[in-house]
C-alpha atoms as a PDB file:
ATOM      1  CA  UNK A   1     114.739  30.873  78.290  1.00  0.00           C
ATOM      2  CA  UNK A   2     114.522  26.683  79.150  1.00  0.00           C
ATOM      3  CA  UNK A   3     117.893  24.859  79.482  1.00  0.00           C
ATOM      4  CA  UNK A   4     117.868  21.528  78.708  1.00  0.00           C
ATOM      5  CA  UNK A   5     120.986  21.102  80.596  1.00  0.00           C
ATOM      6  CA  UNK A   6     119.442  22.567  83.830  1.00  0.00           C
ATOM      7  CA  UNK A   7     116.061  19.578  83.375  1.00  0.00           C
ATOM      8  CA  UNK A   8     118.400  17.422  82.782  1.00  0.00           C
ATOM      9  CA  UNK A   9     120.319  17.701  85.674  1.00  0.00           C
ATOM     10  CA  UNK A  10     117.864  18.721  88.286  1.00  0.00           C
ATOM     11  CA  UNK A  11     118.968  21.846  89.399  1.00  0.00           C
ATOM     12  CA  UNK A  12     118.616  22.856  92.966  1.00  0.00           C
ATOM     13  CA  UNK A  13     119.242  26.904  91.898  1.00  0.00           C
ATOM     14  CA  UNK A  14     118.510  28.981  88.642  1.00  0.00           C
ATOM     15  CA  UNK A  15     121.788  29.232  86.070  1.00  0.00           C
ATOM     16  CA  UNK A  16     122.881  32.769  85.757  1.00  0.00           C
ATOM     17  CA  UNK A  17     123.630  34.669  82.670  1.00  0.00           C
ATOM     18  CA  UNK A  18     126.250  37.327  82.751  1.00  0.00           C
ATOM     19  CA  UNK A  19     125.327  40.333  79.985  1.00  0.00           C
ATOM     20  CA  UNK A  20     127.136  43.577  79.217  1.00  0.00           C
ATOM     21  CA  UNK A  21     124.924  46.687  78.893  1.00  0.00           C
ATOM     22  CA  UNK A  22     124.542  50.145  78.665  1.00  0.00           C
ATOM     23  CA  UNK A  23     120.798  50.243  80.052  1.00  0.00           C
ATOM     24  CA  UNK A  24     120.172  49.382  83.775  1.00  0.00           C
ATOM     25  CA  UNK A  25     117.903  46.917  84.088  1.00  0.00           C
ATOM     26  CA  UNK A  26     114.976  48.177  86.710  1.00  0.00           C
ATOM     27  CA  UNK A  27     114.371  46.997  90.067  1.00  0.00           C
ATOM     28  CA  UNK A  28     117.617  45.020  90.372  1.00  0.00           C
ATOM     29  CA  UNK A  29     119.783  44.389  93.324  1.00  0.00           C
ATOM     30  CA  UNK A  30     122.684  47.229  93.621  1.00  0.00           C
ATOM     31  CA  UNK A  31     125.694  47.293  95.497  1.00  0.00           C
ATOM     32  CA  UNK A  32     125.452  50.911  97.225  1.00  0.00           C
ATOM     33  CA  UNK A  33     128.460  53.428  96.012  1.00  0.00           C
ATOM     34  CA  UNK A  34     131.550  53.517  98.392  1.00  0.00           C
ATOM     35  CA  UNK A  35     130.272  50.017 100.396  1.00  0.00           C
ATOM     36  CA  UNK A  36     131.819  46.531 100.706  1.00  0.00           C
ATOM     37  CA  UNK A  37     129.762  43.449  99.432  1.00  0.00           C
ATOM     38  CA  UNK A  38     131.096  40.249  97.460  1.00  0.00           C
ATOM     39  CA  UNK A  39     129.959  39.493  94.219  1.00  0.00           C
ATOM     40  CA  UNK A  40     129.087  36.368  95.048  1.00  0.00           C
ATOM     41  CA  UNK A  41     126.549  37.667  97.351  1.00  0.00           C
ATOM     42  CA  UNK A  42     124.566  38.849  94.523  1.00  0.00           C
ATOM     43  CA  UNK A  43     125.268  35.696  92.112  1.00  0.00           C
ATOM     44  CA  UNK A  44     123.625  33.529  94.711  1.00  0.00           C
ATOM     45  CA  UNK A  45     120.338  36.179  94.848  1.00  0.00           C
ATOM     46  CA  UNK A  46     120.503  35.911  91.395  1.00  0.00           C
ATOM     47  CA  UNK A  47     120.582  31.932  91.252  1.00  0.00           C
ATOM     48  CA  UNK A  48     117.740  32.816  93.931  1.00  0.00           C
ATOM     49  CA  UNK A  49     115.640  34.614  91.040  1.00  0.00           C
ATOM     50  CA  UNK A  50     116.512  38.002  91.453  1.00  0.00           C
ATOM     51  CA  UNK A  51     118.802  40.203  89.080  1.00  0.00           C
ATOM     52  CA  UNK A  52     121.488  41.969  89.918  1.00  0.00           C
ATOM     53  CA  UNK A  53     123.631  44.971  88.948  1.00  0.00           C
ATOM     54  CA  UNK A  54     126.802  46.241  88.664  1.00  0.00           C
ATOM     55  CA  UNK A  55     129.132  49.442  87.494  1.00  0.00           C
ATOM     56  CA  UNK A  56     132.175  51.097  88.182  1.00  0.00           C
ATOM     57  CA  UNK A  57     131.025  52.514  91.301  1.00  0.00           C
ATOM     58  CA  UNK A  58     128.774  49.950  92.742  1.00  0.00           C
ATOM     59  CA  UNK A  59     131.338  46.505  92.759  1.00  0.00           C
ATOM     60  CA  UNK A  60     131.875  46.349  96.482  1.00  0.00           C
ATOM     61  CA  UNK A  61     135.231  45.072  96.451  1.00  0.00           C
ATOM     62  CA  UNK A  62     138.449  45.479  94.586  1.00  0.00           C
ATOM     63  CA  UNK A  63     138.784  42.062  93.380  1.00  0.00           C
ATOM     64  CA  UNK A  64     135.008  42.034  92.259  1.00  0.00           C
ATOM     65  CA  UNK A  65     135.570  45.164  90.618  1.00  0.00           C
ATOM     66  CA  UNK A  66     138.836  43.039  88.844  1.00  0.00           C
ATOM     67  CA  UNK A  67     136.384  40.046  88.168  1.00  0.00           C
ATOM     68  CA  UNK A  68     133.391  41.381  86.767  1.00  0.00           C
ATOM     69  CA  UNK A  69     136.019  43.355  84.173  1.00  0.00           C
ATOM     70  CA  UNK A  70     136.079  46.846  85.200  1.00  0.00           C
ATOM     71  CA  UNK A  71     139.692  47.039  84.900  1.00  0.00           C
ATOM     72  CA  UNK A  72     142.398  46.460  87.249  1.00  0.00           C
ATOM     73  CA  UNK A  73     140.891  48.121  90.745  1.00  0.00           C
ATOM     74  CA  UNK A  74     143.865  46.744  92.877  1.00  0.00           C
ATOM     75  CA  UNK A  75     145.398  50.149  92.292  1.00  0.00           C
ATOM     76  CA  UNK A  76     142.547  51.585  93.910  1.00  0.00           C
ATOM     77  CA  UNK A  77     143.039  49.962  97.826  1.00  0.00           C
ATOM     78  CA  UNK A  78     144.319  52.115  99.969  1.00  0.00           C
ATOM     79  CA  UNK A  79     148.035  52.194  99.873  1.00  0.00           C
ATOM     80  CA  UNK A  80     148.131  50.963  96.665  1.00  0.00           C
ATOM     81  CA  UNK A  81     148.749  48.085  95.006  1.00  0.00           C
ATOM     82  CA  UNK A  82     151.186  46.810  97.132  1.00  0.00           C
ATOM     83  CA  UNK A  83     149.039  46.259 100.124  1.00  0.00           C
ATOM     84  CA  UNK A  84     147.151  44.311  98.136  1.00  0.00           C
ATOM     85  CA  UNK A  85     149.966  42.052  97.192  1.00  0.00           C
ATOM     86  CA  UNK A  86     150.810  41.734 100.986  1.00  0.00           C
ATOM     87  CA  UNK A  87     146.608  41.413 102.198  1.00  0.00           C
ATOM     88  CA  UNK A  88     146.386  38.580  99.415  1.00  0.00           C
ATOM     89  CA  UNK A  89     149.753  36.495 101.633  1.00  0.00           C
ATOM     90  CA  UNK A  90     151.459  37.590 104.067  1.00  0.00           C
ATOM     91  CA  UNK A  91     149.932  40.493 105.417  1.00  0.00           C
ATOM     92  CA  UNK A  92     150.484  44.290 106.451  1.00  0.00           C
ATOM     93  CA  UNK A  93     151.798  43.960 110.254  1.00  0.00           C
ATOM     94  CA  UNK A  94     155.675  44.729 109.720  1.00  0.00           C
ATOM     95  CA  UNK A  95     155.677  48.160 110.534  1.00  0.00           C
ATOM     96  CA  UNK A  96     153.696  51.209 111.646  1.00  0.00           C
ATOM     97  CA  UNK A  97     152.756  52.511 108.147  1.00  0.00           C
ATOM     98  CA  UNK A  98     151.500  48.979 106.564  1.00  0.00           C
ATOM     99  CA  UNK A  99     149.268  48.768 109.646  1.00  0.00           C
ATOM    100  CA  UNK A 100     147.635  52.135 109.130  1.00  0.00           C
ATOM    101  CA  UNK A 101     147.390  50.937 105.182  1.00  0.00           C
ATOM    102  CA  UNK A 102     145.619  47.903 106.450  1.00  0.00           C
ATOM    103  CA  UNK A 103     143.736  49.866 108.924  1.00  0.00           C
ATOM    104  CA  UNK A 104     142.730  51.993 105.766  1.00  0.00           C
ATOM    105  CA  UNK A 105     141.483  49.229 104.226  1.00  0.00           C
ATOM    106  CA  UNK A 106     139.481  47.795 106.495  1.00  0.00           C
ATOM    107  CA  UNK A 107     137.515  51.120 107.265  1.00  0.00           C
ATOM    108  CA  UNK A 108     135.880  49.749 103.703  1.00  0.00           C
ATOM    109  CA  UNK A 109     135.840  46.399 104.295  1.00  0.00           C
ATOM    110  CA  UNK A 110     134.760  46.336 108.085  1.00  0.00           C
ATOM    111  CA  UNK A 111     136.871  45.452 110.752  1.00  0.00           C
ATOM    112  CA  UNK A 112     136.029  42.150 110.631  1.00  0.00           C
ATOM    113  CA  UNK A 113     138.351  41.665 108.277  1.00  0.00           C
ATOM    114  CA  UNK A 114     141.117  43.577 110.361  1.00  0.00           C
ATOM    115  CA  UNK A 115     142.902  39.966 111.204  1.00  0.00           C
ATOM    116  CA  UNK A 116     142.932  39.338 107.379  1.00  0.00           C
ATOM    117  CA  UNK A 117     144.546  42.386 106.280  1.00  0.00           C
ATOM    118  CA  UNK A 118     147.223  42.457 109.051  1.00  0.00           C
ATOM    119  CA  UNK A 119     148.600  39.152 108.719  1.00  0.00           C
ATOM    120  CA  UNK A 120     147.468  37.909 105.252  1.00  0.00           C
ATOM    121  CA  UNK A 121     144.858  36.022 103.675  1.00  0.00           C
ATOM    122  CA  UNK A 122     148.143  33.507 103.205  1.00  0.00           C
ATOM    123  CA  UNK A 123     146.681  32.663 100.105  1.00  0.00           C
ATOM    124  CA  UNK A 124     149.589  32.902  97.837  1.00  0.00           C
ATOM    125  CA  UNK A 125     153.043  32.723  99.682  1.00  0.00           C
ATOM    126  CA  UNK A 126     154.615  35.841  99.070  1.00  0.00           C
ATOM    127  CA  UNK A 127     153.703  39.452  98.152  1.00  0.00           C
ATOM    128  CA  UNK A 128     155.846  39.272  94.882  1.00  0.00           C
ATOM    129  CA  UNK A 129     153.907  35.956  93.954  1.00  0.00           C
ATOM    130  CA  UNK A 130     150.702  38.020  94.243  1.00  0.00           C
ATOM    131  CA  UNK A 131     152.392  40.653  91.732  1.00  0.00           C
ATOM    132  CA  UNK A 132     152.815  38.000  89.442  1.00  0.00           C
ATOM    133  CA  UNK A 133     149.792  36.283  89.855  1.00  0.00           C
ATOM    134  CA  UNK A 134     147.805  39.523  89.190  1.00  0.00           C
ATOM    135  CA  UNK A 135     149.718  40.558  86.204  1.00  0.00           C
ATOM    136  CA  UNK A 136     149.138  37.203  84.505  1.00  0.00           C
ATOM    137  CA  UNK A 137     145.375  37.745  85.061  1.00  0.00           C
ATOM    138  CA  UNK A 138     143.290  38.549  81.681  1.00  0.00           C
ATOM    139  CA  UNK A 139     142.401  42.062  83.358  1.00  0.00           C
ATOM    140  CA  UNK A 140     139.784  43.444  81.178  1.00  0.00           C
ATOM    141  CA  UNK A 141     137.930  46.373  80.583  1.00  0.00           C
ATOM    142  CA  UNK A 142     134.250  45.359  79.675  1.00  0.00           C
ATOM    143  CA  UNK A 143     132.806  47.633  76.826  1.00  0.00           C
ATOM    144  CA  UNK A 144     129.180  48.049  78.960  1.00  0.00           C
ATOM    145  CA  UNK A 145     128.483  50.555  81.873  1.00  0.00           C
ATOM    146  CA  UNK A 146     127.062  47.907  83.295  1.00  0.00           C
ATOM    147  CA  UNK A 147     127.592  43.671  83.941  1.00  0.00           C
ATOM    148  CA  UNK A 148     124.047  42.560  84.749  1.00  0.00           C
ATOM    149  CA  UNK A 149     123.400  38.862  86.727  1.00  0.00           C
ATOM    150  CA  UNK A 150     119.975  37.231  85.729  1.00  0.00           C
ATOM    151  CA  UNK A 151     118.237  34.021  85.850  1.00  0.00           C
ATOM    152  CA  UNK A 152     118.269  32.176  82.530  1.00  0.00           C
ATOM    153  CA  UNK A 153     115.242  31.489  82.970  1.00  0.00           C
ATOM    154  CA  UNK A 154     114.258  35.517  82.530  1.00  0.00           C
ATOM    155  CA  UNK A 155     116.509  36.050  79.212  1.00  0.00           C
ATOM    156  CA  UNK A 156     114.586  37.041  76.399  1.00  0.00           C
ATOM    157  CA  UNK A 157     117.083  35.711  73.459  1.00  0.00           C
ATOM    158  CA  UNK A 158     115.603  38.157  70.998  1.00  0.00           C
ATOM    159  CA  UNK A 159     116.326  41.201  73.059  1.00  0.00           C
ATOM    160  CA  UNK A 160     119.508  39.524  75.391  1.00  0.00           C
ATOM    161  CA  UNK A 161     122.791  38.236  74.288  1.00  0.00           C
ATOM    162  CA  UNK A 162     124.715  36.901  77.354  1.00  0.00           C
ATOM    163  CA  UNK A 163     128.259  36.760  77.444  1.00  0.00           C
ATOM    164  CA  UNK A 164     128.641  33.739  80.046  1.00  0.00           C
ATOM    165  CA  UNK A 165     126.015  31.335  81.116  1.00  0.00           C
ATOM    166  CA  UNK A 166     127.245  30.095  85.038  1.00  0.00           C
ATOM    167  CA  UNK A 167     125.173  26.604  86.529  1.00  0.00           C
ATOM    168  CA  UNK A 168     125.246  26.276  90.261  1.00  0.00           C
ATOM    169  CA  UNK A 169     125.824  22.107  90.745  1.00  0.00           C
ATOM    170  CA  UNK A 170     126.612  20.157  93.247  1.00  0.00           C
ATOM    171  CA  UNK A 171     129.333  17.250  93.076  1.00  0.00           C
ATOM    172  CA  UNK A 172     127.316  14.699  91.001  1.00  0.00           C
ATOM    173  CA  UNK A 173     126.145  17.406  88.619  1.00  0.00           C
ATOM    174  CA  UNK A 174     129.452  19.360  88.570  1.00  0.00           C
ATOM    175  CA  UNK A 175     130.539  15.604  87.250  1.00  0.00           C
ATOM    176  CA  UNK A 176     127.841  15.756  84.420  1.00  0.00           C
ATOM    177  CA  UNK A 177     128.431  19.298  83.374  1.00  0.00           C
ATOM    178  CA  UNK A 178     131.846  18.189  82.997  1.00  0.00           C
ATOM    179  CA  UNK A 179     131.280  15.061  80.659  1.00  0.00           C
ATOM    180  CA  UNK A 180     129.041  17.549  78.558  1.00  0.00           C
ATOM    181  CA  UNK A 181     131.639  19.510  77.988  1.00  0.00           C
ATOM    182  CA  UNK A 182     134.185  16.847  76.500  1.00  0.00           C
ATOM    183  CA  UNK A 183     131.071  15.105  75.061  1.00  0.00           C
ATOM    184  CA  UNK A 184     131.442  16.789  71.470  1.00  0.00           C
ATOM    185  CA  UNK A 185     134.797  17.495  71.336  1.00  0.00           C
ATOM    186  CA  UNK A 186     136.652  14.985  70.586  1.00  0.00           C
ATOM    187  CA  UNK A 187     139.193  16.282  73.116  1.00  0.00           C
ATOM    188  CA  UNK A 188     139.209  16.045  77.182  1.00  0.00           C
ATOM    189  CA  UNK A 189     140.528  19.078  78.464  1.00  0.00           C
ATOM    190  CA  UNK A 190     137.604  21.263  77.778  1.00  0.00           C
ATOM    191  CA  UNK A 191     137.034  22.385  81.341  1.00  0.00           C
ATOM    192  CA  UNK A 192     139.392  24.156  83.655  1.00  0.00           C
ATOM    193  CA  UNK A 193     139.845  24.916  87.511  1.00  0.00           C
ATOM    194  CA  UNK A 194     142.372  27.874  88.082  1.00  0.00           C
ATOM    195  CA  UNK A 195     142.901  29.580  91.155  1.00  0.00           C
ATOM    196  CA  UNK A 196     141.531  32.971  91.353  1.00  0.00           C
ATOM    197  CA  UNK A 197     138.541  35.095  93.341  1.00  0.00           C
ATOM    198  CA  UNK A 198     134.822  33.284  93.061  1.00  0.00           C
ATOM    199  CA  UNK A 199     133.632  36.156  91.026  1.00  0.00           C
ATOM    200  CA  UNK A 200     136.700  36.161  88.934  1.00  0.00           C
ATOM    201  CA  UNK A 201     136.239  32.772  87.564  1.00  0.00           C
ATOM    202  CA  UNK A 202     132.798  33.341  86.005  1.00  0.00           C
ATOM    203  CA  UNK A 203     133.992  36.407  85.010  1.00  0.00           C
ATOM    204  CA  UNK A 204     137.110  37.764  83.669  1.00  0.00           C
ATOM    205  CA  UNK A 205     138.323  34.147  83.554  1.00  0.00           C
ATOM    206  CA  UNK A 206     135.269  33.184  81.875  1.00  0.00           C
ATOM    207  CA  UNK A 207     135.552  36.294  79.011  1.00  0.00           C
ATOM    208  CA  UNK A 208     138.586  35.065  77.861  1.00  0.00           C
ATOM    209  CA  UNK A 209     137.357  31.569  76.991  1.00  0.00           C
ATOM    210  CA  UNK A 210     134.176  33.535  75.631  1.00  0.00           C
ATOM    211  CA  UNK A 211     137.128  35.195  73.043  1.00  0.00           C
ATOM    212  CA  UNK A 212     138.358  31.645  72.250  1.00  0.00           C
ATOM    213  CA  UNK A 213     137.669  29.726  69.170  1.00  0.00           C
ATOM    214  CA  UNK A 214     136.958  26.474  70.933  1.00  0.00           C
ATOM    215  CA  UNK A 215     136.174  27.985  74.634  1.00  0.00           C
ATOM    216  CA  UNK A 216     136.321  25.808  77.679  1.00  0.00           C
ATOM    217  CA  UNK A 217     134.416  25.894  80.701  1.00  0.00           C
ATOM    218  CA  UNK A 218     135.422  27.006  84.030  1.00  0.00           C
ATOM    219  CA  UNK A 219     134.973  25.129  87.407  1.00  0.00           C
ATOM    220  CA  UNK A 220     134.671  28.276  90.567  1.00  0.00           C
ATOM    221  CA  UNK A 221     133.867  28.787  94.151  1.00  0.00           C
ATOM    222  CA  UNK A 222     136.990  26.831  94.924  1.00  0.00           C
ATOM    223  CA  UNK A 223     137.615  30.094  96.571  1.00  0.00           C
ATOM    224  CA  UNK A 224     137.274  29.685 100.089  1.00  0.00           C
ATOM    225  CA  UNK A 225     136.110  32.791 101.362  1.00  0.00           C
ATOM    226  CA  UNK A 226     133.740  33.025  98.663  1.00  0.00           C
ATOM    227  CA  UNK A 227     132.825  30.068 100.153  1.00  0.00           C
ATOM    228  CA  UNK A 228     132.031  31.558 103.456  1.00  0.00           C
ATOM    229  CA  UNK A 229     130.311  34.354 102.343  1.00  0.00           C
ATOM    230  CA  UNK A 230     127.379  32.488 100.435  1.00  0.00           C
ATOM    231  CA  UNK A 231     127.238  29.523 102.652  1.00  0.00           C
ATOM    232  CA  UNK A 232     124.344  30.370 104.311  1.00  0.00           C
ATOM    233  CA  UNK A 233     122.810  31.017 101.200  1.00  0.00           C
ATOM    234  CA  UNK A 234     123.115  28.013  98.659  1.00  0.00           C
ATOM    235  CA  UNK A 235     124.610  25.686 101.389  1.00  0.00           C
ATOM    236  CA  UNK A 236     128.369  23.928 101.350  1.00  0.00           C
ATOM    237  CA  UNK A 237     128.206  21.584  98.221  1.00  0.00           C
ATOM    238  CA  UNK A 238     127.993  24.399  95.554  1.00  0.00           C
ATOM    239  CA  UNK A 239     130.505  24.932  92.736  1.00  0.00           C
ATOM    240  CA  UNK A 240     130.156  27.166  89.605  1.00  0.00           C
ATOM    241  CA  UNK A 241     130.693  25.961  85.963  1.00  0.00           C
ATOM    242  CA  UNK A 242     130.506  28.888  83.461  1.00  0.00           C
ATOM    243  CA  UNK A 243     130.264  28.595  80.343  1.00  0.00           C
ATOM    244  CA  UNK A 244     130.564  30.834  77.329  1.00  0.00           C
ATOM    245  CA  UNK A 245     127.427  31.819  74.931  1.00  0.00           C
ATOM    246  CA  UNK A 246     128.727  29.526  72.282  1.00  0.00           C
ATOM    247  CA  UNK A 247     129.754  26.349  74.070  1.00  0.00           C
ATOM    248  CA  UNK A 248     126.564  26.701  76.422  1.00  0.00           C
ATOM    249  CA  UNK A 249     124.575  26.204  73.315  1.00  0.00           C
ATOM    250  CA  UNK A 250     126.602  23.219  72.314  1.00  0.00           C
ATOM    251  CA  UNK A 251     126.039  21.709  75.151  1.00  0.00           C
ATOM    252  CA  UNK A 252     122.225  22.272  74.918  1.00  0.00           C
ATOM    253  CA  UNK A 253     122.388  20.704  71.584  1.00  0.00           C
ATOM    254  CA  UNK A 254     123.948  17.546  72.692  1.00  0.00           C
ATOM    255  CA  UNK A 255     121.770  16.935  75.712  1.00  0.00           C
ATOM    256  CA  UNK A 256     119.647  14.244  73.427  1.00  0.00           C
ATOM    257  CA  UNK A 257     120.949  10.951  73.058  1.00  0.00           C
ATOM    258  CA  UNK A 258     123.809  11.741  76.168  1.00  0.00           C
ATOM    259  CA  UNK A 259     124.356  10.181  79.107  1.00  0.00           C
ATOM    260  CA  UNK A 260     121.560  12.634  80.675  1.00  0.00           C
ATOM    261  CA  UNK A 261     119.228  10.297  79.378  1.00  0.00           C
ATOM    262  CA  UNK A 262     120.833   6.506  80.231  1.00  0.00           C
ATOM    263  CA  UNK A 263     120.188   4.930  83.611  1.00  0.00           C
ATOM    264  CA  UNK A 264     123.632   5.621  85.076  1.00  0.00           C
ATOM    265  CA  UNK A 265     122.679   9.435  85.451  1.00  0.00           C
ATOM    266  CA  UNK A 266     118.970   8.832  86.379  1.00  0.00           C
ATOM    267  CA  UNK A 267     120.077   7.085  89.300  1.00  0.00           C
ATOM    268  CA  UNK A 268     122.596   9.710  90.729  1.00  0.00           C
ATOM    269  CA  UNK A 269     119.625  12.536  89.493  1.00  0.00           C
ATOM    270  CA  UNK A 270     116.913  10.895  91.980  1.00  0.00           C
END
């Protein structure tokens, strides 16, 4: 499938649709069972040209496992939950057991991470701010074995539905994208930036406004150590902005006659 958002806008990278399915698609990228990867790792192959794959099994991290909507896999770190509220601020170094928890976790991780998970990401400010930040999250439980990443440009409408369409832009074009999205409305808070996990913003995030009668768009990769992890490969000026199904094709629709076409945005697109 063409966007006419994605000509318009000169897009350095390919937008990404999100699908749920029960058949895995063949030759696509695969987290291996029982390894660490971030999600975002994958998007950006996929914004590359490649598809990618995901299932209960093969999510490489907890929180990617939360934000691609295989339920709530923060129970699953070792330790439990709690050691997740205290990895996400102020870390597991108090006492002899929390550093064997964090130890734990970072035999999945790598040790790399060892730093992170004994004095805190410092993220949110305290453990019982974490609890409350992951029990207002729209945890969700995606009714697919699988969440599939693949280029737009590869979507066969006739055989594909996608559940969230997610555009790779820069600042300029994050700008557009979000004019586009007030364009039609009549309204101007049809776009949103919350704080949560890279992969959780065009996903779980994302589903919700999917569920919504007028959904909104959602800016991501304000997460800094998604940030890190996919520098290298779409380079430092790269946010998401997902989109549901529904208002991606309103958006297509009002491409004509926009600003996309007036002088103001053909000088900022060259």
């Amino acid at each position: 499938m063409e966007s006419n958002m994605a000509s318009a806008l000169n897009l350095k990278f390919n937008p990404v649709a999100i699908i749920w399915s029960d058949k895995k698609p063949q030759d696509a990228l695969q987290f291996k069972q029982g390894r660490w990867g971030c999600v975002m790792s994958l998007f950006a192959r996929a914004a590359k040209g490649q598809t990618a794959v995901f299932d209960r099994k093969t999510f490489g991290c907890w929180g990617g496992g939360v934000g691609l909507g295989f339920g709530n896999q923060y129970v699953n770190v070792p330790g439990g939950i709690e050691e997740f509220y205290r990895f996400l601020s102020t870390g597991n170094n108090i006492s002899g057991m929390r550093k064997m928890a964090a130890e734990k976790i970072c035999n999945f991780i790598g040790n790399g991470l060892l730093n992170e998970a004994l004095h805190g990401e410092r993220y949110i400010k305290s453990p019982e701010l974490v609890k409350k930040f992951v029990e207002s999250l729209p945890i969700t439980d995606v009714p697919a074995q699988y969440v599939i990443f693949k280029p737009l440009k590869d979507i066969d409408l006739n055989r594909e539905e996608p559940v969230i369409i997610v555009f790779l832009a820069n600042p300029d074009q994050l700008s557009a994208l979000v004019i586009l999205a007030n364009y039609g409305r009549g309204s101007f808070e049809n776009v949103i930036i919350p704080y949560a996990a890279g992969c959780q913003t065009i996903g779980i995030l994302s589903y919700r406004e999917a569920e919504s009668e007028n959904p909104r768009a959602t800016i991501g990769l304000t997460d800094i150590t998604a940030r890190r992890n996919i520098r290298r490969q779409l380079g430092r000026d790269m946010f998401t902005f997902a989109v549901p199904l529904k208002m991606f094709n309103e958006m297509e629709a009002n491409v004509e006659g926009s600003f996309l076409q007036r002088e103001t945005w053909n000088t900022l697109k060259e």
